[in-house]
Each structure stands twice: as structure tokens, then as C-alpha cells.
N, C-alpha and C. Protein backbone atom coordinates (compact mmCIF):
# COMPACT_ATOMS: atom_id res chain seq x y z
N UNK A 1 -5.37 42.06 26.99
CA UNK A 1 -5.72 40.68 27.26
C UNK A 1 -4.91 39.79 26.32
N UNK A 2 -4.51 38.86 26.80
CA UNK A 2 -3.23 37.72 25.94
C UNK A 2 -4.61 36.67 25.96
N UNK A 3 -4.60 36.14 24.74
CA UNK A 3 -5.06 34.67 24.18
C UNK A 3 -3.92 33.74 24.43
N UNK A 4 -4.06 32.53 25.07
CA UNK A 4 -3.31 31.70 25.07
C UNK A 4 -3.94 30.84 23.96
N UNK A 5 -2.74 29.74 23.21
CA UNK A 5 -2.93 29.16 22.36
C UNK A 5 -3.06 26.86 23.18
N UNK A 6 -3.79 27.01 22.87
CA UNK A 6 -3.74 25.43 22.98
C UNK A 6 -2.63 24.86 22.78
N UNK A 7 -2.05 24.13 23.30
CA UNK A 7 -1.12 22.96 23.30
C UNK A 7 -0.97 21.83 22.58
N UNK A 8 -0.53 21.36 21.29
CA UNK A 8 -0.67 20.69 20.25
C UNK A 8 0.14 21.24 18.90
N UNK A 9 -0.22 20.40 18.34
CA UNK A 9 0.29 21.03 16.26
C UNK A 9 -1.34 21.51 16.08
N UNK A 10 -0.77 22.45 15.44
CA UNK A 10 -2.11 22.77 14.97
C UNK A 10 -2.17 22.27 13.27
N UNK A 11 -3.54 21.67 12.93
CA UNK A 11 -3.96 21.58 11.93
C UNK A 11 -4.45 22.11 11.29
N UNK A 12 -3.95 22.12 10.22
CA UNK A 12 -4.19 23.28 9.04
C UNK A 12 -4.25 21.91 7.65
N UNK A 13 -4.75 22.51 6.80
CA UNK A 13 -5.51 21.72 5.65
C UNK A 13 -3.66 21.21 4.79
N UNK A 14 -3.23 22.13 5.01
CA UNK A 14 -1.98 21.64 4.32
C UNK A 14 -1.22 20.52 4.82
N UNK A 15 -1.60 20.58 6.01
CA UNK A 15 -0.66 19.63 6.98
C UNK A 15 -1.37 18.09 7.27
N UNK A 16 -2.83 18.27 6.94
CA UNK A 16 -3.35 17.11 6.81
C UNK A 16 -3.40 16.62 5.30
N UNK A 17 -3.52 17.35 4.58
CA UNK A 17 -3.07 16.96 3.06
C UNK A 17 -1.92 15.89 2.92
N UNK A 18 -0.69 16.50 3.48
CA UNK A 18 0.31 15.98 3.57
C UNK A 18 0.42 14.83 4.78
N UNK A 19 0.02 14.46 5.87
CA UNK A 19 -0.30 13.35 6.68
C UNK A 19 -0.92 12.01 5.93
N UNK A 20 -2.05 12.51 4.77
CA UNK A 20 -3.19 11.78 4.57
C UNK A 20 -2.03 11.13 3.17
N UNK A 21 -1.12 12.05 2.51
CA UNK A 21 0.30 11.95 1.41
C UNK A 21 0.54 10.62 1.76
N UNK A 22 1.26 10.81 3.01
CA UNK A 22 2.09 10.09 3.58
C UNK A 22 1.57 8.63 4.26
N UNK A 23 0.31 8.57 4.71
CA UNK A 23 -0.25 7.06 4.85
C UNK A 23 -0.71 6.42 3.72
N UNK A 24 -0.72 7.35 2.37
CA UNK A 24 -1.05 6.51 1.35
C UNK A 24 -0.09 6.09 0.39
N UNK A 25 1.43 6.34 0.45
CA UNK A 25 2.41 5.51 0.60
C UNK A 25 2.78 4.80 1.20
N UNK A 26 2.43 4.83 2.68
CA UNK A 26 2.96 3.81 3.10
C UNK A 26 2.36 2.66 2.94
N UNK A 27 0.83 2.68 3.17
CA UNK A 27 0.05 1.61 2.72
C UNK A 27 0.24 1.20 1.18
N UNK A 28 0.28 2.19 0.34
CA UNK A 28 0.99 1.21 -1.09
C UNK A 28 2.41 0.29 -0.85
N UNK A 29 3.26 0.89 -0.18
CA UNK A 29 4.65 -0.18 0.12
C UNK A 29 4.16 -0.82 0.62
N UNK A 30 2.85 -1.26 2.03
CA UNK A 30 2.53 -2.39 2.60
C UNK A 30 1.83 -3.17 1.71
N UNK A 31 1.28 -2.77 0.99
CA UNK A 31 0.06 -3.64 0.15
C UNK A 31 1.24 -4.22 -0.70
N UNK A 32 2.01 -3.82 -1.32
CA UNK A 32 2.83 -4.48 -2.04
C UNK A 32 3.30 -5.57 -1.77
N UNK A 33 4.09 -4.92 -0.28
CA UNK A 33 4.52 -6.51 0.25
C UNK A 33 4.20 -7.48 0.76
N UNK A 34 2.66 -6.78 0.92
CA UNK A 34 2.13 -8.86 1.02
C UNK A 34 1.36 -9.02 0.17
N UNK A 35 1.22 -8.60 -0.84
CA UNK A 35 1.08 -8.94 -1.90
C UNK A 35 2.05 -10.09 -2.60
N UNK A 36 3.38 -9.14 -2.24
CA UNK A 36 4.39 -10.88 -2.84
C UNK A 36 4.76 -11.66 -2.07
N UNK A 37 4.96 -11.09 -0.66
CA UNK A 37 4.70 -12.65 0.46
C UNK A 37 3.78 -13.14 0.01
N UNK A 38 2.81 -12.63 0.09
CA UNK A 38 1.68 -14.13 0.15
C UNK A 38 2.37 -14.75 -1.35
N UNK A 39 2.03 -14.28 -2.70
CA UNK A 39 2.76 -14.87 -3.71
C UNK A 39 3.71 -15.87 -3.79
N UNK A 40 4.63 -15.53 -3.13
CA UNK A 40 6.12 -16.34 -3.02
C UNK A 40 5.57 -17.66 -1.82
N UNK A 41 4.50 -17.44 -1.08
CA UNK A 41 4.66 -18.45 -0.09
C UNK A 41 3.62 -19.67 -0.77
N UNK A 42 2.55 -18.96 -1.73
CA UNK A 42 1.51 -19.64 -2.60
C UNK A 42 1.98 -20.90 -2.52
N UNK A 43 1.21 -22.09 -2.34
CA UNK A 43 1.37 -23.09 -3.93
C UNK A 43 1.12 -23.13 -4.99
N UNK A 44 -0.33 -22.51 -5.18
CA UNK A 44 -0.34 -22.51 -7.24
C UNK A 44 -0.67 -20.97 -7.20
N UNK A 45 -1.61 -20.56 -8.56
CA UNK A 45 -2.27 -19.64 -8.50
C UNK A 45 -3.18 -19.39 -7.75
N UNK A 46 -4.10 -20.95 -7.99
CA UNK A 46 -5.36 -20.27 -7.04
C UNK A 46 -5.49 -19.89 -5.46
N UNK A 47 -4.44 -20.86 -5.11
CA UNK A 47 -4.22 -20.61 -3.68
C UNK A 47 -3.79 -19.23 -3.45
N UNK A 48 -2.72 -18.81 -4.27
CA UNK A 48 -2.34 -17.45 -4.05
C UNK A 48 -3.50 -16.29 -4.35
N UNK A 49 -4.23 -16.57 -5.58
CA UNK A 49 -6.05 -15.58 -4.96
C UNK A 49 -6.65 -15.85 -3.66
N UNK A 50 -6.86 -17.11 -3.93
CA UNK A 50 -7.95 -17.23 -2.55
C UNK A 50 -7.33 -16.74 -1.18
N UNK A 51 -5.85 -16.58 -0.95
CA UNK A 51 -4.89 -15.58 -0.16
C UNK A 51 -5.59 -14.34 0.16
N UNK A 52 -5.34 -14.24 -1.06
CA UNK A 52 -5.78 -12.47 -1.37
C UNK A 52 -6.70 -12.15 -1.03
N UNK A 53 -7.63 -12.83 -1.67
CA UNK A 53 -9.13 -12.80 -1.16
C UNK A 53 -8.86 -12.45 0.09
N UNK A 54 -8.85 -13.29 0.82
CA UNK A 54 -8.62 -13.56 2.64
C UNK A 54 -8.28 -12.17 3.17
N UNK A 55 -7.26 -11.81 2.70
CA UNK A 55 -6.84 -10.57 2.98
C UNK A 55 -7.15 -9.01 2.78
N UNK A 56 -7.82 -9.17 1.70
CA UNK A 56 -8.70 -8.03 0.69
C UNK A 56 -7.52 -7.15 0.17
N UNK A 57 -7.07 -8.50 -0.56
CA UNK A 57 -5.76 -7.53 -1.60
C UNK A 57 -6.27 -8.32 -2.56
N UNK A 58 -5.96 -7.14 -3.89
CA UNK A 58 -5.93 -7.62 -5.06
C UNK A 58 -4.64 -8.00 -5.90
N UNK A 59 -4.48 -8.86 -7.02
CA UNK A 59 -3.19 -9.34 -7.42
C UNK A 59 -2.51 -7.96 -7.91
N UNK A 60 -2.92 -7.07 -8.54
CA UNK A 60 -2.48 -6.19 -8.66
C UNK A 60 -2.30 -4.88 -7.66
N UNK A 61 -1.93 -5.22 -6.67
CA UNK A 61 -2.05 -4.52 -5.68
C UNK A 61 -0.28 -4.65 -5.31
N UNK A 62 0.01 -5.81 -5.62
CA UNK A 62 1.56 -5.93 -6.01
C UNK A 62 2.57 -5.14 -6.43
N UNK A 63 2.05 -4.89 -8.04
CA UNK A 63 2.89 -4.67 -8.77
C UNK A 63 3.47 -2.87 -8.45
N UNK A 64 4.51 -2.84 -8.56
CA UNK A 64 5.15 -1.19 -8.43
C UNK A 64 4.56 -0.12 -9.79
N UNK A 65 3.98 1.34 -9.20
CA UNK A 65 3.82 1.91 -10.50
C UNK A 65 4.50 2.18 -10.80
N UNK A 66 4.71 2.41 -12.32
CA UNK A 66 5.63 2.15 -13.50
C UNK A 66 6.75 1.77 -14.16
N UNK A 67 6.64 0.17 -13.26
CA UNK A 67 7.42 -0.46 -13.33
C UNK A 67 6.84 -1.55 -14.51
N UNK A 68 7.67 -2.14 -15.34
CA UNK A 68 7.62 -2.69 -16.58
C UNK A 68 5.99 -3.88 -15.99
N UNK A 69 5.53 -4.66 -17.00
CA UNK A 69 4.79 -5.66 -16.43
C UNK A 69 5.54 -6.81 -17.38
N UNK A 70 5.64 -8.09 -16.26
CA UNK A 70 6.35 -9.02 -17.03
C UNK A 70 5.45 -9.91 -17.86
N UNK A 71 5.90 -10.06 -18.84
CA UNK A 71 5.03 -11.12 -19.86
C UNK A 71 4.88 -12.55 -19.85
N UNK A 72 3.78 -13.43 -19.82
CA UNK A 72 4.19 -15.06 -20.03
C UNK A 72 5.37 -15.19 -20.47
N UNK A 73 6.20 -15.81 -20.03
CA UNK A 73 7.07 -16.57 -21.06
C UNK A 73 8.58 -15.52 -21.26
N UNK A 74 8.64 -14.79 -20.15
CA UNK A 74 9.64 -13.52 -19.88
C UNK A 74 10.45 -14.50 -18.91
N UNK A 75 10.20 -15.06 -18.31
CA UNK A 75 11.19 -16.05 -17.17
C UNK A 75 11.42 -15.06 -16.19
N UNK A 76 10.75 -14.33 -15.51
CA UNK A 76 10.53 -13.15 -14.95
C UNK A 76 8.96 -13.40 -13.47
């Protein structure tokens, strides 16, 4: 007697490991970038929170990991 196999990828824990990898980069590159759209399009600060808010991003949701953080007064 032959078992036929279903038609599909089969999922295996490794392969969703790595799926689940891979949408949580991409959503960090998305969060990033509207993170600084909205930023760059701001008028002040607060407008650029209350953005965020709106959106349910946080300001630090921006920044790249381990990438330097710029200081007041860095002109940066």
C-alpha cells in the first residue's frame, strides 16, 4: 500500500521558526520607516508623537540597532 503525501510545503518547526525570522525583520525595516516619515513630515515634536500615537509606533521604534544614538547638540 503507497501513502500519498498531501500537496503543499510541509511545516516543520524549523521552517516556521524561520518564516516567523523573517516577518520580524521585515516589520522592524517597516516600523522604522515610518517611524522617520512620519518624523521628517512632523511639524514640531509633539505633533510628531501624537503621529505615533495614531499609528501605535513608538519614537524609538525608529532608531536602527546598534547604530550610534545622536546627542542634543550633535547637528545630527
Amino acid at each position: 500500500m503507497t501513502w500519498a503525501r498531501r500537496p503543499g510545503a510541509v511545516r516543520t518547526p524549523e521552517r516556521m521558526n524561520q518564516a516567523r525570522a523573517v516577518e520580524e525583520d521585515h516589520q522592524l525595516v517597516t516600523h522604522q520607516r515610518a517611524v522617520r516619515t512620519v518624523a521628517g513630515q512632523a511639524v514640531d515634536a509633539t505633533d510628531c508623537l501624537r503621529l505615533l500615537e495614531m499609528l501605535g509606533l513608538e519614537p524609538g521604534d525608529g532608531r536602527v540597532p546598534g547604530a550610534p544614538r545622536a546627542e542634543p547638540g550633535d547637528g545630527a
